[in-house]
C-alpha atoms as a PDB file:
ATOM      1  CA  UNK A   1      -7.681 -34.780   2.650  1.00  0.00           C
ATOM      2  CA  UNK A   2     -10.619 -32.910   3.936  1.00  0.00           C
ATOM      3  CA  UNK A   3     -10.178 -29.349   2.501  1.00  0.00           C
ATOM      4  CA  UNK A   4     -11.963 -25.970   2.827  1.00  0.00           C
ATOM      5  CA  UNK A   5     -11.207 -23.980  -0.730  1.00  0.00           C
ATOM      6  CA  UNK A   6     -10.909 -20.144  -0.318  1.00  0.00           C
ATOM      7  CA  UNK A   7     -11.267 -18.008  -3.858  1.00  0.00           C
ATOM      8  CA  UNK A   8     -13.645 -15.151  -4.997  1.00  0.00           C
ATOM      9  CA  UNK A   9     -13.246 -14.314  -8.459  1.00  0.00           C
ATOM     10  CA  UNK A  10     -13.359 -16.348 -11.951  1.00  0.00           C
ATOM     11  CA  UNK A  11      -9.526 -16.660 -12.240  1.00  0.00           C
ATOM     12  CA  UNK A  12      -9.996 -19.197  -8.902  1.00  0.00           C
ATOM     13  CA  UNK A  13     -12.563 -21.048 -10.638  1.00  0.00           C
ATOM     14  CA  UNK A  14      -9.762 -23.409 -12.637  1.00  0.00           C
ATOM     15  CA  UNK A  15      -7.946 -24.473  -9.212  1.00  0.00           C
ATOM     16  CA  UNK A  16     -11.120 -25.076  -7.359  1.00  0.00           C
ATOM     17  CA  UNK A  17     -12.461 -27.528 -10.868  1.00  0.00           C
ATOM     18  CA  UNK A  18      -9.102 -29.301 -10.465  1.00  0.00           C
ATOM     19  CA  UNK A  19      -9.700 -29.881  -6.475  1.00  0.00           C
ATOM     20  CA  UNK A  20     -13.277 -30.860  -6.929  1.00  0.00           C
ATOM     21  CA  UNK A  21     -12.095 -33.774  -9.553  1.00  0.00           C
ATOM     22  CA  UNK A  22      -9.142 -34.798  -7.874  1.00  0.00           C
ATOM     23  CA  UNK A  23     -10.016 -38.543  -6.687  1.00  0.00           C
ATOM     24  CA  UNK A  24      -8.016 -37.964  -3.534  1.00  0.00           C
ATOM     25  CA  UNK A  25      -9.527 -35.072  -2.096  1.00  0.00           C
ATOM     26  CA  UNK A  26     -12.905 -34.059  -0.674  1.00  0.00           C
ATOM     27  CA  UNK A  27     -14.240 -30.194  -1.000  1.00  0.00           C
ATOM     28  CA  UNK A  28     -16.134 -30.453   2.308  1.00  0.00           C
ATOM     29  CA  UNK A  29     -17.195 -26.524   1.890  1.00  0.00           C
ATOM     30  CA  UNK A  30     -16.015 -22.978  -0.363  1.00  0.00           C
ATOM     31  CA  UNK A  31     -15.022 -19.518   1.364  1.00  0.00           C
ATOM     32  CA  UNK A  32     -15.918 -16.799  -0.866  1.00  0.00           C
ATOM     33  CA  UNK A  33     -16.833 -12.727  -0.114  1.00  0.00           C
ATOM     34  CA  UNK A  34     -20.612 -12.092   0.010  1.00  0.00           C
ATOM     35  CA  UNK A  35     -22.530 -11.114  -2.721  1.00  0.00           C
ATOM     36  CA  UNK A  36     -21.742  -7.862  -4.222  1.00  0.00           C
ATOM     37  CA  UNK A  37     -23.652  -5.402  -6.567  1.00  0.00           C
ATOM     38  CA  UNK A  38     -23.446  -5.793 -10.126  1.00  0.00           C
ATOM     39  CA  UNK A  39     -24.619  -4.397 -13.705  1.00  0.00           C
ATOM     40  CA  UNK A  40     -26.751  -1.596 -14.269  1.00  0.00           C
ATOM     41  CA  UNK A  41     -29.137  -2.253 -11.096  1.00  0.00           C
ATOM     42  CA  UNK A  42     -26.804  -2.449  -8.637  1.00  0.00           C
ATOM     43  CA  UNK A  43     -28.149  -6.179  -7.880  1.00  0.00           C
ATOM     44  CA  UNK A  44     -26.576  -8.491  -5.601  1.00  0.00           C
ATOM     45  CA  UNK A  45     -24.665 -11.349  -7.775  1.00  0.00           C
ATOM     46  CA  UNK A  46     -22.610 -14.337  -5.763  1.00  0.00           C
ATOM     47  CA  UNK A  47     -19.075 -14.726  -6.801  1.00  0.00           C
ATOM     48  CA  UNK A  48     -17.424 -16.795  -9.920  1.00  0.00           C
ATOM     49  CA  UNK A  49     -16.621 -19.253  -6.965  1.00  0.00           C
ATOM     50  CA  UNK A  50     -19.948 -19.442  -5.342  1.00  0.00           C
ATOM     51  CA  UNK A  51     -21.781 -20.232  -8.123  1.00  0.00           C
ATOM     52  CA  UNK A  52     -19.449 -23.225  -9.379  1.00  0.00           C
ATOM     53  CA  UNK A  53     -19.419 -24.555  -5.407  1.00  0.00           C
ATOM     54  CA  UNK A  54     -23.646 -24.297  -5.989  1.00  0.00           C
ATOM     55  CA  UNK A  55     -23.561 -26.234  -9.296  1.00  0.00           C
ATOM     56  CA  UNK A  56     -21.261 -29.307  -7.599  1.00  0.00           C
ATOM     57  CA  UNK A  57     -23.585 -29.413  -4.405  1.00  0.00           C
ATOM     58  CA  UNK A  58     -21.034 -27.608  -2.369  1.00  0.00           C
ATOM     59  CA  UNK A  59     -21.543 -25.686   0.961  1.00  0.00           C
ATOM     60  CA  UNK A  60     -20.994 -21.983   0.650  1.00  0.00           C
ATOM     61  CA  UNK A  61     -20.108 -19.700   3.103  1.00  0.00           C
ATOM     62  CA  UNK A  62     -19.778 -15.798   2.956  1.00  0.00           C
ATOM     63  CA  UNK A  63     -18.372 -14.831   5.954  1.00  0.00           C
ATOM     64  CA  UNK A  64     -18.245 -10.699   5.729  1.00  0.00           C
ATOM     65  CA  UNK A  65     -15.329 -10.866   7.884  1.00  0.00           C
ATOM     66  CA  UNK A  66     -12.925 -13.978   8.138  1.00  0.00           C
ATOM     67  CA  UNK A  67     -12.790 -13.555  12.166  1.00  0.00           C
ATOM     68  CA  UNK A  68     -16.413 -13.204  12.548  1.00  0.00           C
ATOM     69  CA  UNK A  69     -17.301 -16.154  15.310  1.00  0.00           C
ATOM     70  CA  UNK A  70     -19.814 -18.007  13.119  1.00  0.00           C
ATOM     71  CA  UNK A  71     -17.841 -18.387  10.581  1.00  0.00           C
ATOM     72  CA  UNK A  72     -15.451 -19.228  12.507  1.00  0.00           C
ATOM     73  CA  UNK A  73     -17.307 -22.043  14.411  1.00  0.00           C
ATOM     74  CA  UNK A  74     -18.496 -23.414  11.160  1.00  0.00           C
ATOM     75  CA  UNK A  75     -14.992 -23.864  10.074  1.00  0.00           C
ATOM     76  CA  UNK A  76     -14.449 -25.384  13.069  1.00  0.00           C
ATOM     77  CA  UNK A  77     -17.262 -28.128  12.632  1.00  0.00           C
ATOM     78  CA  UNK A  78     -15.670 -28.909   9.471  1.00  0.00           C
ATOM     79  CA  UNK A  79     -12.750 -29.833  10.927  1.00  0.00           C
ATOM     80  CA  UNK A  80     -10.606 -29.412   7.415  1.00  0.00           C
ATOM     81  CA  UNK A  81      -7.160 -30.859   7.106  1.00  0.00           C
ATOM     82  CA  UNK A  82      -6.384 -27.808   4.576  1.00  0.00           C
ATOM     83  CA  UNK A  83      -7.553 -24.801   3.088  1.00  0.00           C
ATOM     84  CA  UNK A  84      -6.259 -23.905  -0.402  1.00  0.00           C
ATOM     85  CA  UNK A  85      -6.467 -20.268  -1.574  1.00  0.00           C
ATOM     86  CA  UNK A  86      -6.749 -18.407  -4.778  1.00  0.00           C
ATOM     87  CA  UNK A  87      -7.751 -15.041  -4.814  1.00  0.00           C
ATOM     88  CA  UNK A  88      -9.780 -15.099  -1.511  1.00  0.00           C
ATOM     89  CA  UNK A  89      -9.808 -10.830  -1.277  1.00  0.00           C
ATOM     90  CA  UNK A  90      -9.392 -11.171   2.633  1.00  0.00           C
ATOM     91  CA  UNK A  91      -6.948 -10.872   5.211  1.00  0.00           C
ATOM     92  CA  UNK A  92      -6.899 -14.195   7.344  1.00  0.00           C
ATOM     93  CA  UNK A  93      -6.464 -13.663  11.117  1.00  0.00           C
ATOM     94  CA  UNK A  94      -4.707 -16.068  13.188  1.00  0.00           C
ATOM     95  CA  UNK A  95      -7.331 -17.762  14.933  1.00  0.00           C
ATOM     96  CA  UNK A  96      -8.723 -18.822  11.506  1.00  0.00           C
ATOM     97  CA  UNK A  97      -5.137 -20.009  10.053  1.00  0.00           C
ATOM     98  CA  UNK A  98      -5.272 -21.821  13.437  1.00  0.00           C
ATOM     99  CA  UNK A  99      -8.154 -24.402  12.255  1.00  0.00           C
ATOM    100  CA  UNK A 100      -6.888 -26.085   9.605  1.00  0.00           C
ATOM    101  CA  UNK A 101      -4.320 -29.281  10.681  1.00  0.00           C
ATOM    102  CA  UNK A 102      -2.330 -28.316   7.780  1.00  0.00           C
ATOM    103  CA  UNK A 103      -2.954 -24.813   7.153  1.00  0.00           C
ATOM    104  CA  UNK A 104      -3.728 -22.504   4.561  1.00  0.00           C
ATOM    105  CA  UNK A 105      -1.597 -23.059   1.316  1.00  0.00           C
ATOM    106  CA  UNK A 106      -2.007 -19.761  -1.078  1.00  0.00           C
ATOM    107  CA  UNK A 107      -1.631 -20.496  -5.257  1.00  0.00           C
ATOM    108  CA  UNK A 108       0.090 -16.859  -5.525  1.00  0.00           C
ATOM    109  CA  UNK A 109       0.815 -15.701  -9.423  1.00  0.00           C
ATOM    110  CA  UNK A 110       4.455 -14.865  -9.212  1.00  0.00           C
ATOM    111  CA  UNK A 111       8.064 -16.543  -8.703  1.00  0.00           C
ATOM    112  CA  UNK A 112       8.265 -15.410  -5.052  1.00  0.00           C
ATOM    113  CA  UNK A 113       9.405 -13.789  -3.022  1.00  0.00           C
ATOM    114  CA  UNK A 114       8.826 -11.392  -6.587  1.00  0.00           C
ATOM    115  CA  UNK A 115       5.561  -9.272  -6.888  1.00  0.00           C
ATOM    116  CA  UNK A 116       4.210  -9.843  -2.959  1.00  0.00           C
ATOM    117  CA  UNK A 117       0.549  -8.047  -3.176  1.00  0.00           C
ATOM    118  CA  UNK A 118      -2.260  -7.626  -4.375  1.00  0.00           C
ATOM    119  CA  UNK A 119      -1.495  -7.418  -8.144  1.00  0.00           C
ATOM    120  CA  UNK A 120       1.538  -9.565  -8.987  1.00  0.00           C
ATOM    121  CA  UNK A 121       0.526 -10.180 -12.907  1.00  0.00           C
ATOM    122  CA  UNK A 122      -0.052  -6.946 -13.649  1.00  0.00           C
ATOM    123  CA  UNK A 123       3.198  -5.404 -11.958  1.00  0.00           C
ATOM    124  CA  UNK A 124       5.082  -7.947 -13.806  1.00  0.00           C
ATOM    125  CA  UNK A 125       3.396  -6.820 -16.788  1.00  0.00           C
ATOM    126  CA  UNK A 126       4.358  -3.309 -16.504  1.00  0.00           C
ATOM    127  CA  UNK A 127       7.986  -4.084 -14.994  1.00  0.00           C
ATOM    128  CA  UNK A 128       8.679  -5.479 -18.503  1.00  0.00           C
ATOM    129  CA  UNK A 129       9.345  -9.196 -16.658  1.00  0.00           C
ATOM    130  CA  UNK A 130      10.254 -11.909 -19.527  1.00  0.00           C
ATOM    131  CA  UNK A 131       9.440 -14.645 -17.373  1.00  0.00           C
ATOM    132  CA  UNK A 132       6.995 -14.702 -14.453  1.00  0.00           C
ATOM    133  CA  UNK A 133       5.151 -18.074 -12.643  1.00  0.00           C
ATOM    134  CA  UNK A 134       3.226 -19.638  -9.714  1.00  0.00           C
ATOM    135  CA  UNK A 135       3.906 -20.405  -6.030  1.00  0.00           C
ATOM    136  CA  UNK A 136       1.901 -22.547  -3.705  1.00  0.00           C
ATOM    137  CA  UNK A 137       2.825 -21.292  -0.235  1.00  0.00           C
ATOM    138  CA  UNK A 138       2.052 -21.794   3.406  1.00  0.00           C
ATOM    139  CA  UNK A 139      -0.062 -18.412   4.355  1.00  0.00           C
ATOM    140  CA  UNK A 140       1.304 -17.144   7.569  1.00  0.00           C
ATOM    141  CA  UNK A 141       0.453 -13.783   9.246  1.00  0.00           C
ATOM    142  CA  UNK A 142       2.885 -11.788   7.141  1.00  0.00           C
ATOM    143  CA  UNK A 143       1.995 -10.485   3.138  1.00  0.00           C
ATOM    144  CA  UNK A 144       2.746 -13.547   0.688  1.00  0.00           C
ATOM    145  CA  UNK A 145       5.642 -14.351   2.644  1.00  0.00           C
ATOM    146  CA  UNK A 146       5.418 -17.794   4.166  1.00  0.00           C
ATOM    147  CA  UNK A 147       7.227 -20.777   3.219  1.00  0.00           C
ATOM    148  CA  UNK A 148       6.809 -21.921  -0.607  1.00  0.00           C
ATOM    149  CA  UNK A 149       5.949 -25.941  -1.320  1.00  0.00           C
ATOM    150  CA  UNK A 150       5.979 -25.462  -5.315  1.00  0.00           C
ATOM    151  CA  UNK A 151       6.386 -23.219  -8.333  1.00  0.00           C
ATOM    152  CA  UNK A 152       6.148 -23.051 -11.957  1.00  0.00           C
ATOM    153  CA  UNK A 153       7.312 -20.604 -14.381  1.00  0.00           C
ATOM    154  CA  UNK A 154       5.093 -18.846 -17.145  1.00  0.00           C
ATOM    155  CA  UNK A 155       6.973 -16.739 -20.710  1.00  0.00           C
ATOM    156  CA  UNK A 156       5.489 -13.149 -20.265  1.00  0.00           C
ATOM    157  CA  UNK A 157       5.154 -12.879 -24.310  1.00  0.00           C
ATOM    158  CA  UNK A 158       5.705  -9.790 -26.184  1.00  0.00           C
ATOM    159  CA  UNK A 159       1.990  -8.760 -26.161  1.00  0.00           C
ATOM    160  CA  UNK A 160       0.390 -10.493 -23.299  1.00  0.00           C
ATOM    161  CA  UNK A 161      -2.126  -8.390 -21.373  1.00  0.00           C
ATOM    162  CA  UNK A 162      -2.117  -8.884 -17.976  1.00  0.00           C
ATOM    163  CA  UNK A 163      -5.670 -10.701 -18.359  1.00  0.00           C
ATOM    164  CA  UNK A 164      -3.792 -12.926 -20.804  1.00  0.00           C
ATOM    165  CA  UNK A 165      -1.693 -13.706 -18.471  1.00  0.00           C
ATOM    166  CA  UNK A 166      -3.262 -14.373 -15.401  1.00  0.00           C
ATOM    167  CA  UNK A 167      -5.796 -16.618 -17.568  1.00  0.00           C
ATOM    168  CA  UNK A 168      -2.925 -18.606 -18.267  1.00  0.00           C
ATOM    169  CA  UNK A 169      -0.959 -19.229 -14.774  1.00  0.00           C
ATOM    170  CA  UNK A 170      -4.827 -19.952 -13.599  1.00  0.00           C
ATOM    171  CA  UNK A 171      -4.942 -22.818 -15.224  1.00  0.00           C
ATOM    172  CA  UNK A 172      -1.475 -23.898 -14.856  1.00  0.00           C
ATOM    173  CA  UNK A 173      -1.954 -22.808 -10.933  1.00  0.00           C
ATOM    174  CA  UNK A 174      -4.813 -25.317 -10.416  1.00  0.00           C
ATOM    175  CA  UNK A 175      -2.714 -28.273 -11.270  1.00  0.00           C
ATOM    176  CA  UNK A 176       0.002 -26.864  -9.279  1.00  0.00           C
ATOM    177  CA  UNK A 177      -2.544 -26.195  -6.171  1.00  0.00           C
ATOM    178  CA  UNK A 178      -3.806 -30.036  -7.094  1.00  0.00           C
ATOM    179  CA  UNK A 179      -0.509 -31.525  -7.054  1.00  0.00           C
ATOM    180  CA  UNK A 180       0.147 -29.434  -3.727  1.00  0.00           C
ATOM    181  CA  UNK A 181      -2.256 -30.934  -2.266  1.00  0.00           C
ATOM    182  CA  UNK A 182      -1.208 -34.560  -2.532  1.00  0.00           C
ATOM    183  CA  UNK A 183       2.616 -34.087  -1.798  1.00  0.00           C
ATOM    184  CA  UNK A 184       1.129 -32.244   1.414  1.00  0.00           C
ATOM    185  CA  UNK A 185      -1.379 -35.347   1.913  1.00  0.00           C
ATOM    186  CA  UNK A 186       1.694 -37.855   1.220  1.00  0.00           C
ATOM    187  CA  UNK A 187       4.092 -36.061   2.969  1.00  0.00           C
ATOM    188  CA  UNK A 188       6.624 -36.117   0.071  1.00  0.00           C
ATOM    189  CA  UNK A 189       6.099 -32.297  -0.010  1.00  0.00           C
ATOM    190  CA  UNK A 190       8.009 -29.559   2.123  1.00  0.00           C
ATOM    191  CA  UNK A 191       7.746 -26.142   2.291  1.00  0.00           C
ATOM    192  CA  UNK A 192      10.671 -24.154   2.174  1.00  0.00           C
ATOM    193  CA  UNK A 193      11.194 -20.401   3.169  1.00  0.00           C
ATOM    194  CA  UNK A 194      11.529 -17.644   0.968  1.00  0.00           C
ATOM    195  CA  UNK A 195      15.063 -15.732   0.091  1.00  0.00           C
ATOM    196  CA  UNK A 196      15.549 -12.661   2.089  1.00  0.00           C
ATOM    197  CA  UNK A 197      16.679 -11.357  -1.434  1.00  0.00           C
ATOM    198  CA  UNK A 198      14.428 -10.632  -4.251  1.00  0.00           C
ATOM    199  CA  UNK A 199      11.708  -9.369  -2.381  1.00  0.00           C
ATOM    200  CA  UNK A 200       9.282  -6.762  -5.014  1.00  0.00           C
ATOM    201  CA  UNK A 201       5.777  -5.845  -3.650  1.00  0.00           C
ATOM    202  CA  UNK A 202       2.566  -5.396  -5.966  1.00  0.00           C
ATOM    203  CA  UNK A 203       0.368  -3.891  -4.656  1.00  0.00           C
ATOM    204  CA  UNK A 204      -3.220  -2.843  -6.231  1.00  0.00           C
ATOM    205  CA  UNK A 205      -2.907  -0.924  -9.299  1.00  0.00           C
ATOM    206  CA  UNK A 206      -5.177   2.080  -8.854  1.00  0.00           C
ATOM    207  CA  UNK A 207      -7.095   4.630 -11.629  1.00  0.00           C
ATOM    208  CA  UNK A 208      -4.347   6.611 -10.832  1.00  0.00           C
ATOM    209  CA  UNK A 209      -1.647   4.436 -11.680  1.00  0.00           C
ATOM    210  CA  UNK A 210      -3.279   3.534 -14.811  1.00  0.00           C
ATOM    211  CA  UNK A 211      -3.139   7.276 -16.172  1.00  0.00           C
ATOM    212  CA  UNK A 212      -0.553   7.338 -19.218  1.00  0.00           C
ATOM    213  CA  UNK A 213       2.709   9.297 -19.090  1.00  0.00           C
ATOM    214  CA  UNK A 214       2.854  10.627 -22.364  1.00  0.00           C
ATOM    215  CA  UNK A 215       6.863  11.614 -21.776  1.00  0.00           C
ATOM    216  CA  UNK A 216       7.287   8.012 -20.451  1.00  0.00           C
ATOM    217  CA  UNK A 217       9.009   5.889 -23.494  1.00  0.00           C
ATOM    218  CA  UNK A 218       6.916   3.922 -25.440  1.00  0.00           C
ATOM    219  CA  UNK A 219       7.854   0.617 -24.314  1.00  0.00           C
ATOM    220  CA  UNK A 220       6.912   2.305 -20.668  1.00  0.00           C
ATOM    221  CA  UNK A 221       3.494   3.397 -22.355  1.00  0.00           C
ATOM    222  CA  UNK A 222       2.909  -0.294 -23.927  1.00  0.00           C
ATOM    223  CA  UNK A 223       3.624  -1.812 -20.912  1.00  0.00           C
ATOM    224  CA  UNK A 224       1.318   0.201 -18.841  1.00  0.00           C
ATOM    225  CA  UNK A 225      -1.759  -0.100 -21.366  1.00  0.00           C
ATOM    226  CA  UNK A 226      -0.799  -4.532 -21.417  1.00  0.00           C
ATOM    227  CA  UNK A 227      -0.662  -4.132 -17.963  1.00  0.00           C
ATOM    228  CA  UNK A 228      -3.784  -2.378 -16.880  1.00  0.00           C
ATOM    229  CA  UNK A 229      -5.967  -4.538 -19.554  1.00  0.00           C
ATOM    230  CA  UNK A 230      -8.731  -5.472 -18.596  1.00  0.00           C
ATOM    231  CA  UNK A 231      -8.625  -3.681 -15.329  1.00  0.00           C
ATOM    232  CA  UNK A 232      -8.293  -0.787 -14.650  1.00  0.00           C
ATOM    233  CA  UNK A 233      -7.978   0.170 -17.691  1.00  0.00           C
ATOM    234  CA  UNK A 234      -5.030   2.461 -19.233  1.00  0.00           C
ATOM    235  CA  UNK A 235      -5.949   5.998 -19.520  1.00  0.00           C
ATOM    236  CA  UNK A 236      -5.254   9.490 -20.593  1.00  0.00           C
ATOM    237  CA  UNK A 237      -7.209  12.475 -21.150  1.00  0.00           C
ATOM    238  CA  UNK A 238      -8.666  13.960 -24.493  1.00  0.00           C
ATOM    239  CA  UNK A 239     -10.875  17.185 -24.733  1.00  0.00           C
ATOM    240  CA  UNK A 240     -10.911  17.318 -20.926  1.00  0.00           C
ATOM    241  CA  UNK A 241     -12.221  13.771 -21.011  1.00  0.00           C
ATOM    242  CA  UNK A 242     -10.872  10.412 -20.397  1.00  0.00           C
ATOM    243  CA  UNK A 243      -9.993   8.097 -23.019  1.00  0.00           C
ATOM    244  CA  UNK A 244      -9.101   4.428 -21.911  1.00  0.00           C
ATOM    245  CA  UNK A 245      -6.154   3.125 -24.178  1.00  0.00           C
ATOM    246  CA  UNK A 246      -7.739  -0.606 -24.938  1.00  0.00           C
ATOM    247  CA  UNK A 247      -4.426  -1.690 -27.433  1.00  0.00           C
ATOM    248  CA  UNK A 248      -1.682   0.524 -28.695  1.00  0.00           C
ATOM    249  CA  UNK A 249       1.674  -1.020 -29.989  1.00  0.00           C
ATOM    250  CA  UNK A 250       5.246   0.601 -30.129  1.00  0.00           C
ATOM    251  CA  UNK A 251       6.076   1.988 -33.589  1.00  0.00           C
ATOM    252  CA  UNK A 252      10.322   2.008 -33.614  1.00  0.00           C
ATOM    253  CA  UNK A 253      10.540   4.295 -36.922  1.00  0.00           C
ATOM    254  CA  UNK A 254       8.538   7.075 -36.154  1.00  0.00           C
ATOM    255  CA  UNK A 255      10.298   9.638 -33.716  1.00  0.00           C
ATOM    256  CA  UNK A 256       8.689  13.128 -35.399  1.00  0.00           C
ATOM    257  CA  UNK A 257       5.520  13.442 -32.204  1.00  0.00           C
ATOM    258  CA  UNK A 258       6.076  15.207 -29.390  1.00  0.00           C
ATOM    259  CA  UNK A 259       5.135  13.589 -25.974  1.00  0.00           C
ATOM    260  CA  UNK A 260       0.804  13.158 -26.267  1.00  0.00           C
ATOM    261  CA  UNK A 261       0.859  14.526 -29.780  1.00  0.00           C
ATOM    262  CA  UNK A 262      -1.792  12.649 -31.887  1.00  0.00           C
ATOM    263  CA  UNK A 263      -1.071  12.025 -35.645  1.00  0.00           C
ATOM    264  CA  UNK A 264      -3.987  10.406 -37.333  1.00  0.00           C
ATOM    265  CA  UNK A 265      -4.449   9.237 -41.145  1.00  0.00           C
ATOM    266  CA  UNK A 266      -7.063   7.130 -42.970  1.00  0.00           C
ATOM    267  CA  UNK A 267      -6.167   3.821 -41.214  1.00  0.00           C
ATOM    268  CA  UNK A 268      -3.867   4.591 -38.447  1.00  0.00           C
ATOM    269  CA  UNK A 269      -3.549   6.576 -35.413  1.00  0.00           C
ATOM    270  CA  UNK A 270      -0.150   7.757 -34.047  1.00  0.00           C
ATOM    271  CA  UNK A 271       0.990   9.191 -30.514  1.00  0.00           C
ATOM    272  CA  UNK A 272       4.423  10.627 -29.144  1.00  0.00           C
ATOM    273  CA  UNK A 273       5.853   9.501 -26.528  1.00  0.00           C
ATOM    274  CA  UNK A 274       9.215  10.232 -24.576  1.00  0.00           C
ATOM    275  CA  UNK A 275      11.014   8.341 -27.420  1.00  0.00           C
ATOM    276  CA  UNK A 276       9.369   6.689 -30.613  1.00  0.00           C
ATOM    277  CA  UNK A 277       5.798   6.898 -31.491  1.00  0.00           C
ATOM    278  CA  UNK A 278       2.884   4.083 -30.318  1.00  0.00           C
ATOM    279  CA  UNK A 279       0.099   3.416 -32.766  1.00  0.00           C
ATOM    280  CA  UNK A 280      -3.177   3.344 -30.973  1.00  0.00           C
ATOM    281  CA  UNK A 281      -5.030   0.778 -32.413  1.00  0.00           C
ATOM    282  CA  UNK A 282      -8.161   0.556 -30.167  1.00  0.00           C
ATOM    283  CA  UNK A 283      -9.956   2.493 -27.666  1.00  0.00           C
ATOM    284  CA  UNK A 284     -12.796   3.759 -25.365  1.00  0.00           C
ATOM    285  CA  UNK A 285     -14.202   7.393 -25.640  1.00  0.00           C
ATOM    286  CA  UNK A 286     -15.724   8.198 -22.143  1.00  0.00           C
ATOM    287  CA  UNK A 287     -19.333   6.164 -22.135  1.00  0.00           C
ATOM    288  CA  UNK A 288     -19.029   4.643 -25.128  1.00  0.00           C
ATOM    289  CA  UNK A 289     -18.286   0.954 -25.334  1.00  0.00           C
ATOM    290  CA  UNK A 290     -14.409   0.026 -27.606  1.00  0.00           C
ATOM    291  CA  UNK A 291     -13.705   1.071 -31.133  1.00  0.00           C
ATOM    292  CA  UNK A 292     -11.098   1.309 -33.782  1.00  0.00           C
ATOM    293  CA  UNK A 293      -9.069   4.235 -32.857  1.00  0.00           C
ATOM    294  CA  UNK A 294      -9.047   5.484 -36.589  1.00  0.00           C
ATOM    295  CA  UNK A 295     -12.469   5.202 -36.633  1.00  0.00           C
ATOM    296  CA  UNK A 296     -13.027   7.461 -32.932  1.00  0.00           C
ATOM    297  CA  UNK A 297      -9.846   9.661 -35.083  1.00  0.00           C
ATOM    298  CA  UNK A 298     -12.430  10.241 -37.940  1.00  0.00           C
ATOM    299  CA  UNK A 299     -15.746  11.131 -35.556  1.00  0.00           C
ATOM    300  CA  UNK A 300     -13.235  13.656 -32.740  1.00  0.00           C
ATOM    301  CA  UNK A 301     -11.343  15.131 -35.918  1.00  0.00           C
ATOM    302  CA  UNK A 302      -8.355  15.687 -34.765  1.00  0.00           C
ATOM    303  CA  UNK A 303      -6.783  18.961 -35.198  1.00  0.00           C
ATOM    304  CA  UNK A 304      -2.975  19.364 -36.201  1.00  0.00           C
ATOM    305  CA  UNK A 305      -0.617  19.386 -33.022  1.00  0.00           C
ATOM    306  CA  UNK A 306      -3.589  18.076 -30.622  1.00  0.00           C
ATOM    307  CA  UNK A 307      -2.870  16.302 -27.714  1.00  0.00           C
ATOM    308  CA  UNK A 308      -3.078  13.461 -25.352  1.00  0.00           C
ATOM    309  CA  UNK A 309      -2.729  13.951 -21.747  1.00  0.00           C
ATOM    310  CA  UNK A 310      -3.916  18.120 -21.772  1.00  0.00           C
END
């Protein structure tokens, strides 16, 4: 088949390899979001996507809006038989969904109709999930919920970040997306609607969401700091300043902190939480880049009683 592949950021970047070697498919073109400021000066840098379509000779096109009419007649010249998706970052209006012969099929990182939205990994992250997956669906008008061709399922291990994670099901995605692709092409492959039941929504996890609930329990508190690594970033507030939570484990034995109270010795640095204590093994004073948290412990000094969160 023809196809048009839609994706932005690196995580796409696996599926859209696996399309580009497939020996039955052609990559006619790449959707992507323009150029956006980056680094220290603010300069324009081209998407993870964009720069692998550049390197294989692909067309590129940055449409600022998915309805906007040139895009639109572009797509329209390339006459594509599909688009696959991963991780686009735009809604796609109807007149665009209406190009395609075969439509827009979406590799989504959840079992749906679980974690709909923006943010599926890291919700199931922080939702404490022990097993999460892939879908390859049928993008209609409505969020994540068109009909679903494949899926596979993903452990959610006892320590995965949510960047762990999603680096795995990325990879596992694209040959999920790949194999899509042919059962669509051969016709062995049928989409088939979603559940009514089971639907969960995930949508962006804000700086606000990220903050840490020191009265939370600690599995609560681990599973927000997994979940929001590498972005947001989990956070709480020391000295009147933030203090992003890089890695902090649960520690079952220790129960004497109050909620946010910080206990620090030579090699180790405790805080109380709603129920047992979670060793804070590394994080980020505000403008610093990550350290050991006994070693931030020894340059703050903590005082007896100090706390998180105040």
């Amino acid at each position: 088949m023809k196809l048009v592949f839609a994706g932005t950021p690196e995580v796409a970047v696996p599926a859209l390899d696996a399309l580009i070697a497939s020996d039955r498919h052609e990559v006619a073109a790449v959707v992507t979001r323009p150029d956006a400021p980056a680094g220290r000066g603010r300069r324009l840098v081209a998407s993870p996507v964009a720069e692998r379509a550049e390197e294989a000779g692909i067309e590129v096109l940055k449409p600022a809006r998915p309805r906007d009419e040139a895009f639109l007649a572009r797509l329209r010249e390339i006459a594509p038989d599909c688009c696959p998706v991963v991780a686009y970052g735009a809604l796609l209006p109807k007149v665009a969904l209406d190009v395609p012969a075969r439509g827009w099929v979406n590799l989504h990182f959840s079992l749906l109709p679980a974690w709909r939205g923006a943010a599926p990994v890291q919700h199931a992250v922080m939702a404490g999930d022990e097993v999460t997956g892939a879908s390859t669906f049928l993008i209609e008008e409505g969020l994540d919920s068109g009909p679903v061709y494949g899926v596979l399922t993903e452990e959610v291990r006892p320590t995965d970040t949510s960047g762990d994670l999603l680096t795995r099901l990325a990879f596992a995605g694209a040959g999920l997306l790949a194999a899509t692709m042919d059962g669509i092409e051969d016709g062995t492959l049928h989409a088939v609607p979603q559940p009514p039941e089971g639907v969960t929504l995930a949508p962006k996890i804000t700086v606000e969401d990220a903050q840490v609930d020191w009265s939370a329990p600690a599995l609560r508190v681990d599973r927000v700091v997994r979940g929001c690594t590498p972005a947001p970033g989990a956070w709480t507030l020391f000295r009147g300043e933030r203090l992003k939570l890089v890695q902090a484990v649960p520690v079952l034995d220790r129960t004497d902190l109050a909620p946010g109270e910080l206990s620090a010795a030579k090699n180790n640095v405790y805080a109380g939480t709603g129920s047992h204590a979670v060793e804070l093994l590394w994080v980020q004073p505000q403008g610093k880049k990550p350290m050991r948290a006994a070693d931030w412990a020894r340059g703050v000094r903590i005082a007896p009683g100090e706390l998180l969160g105040a």
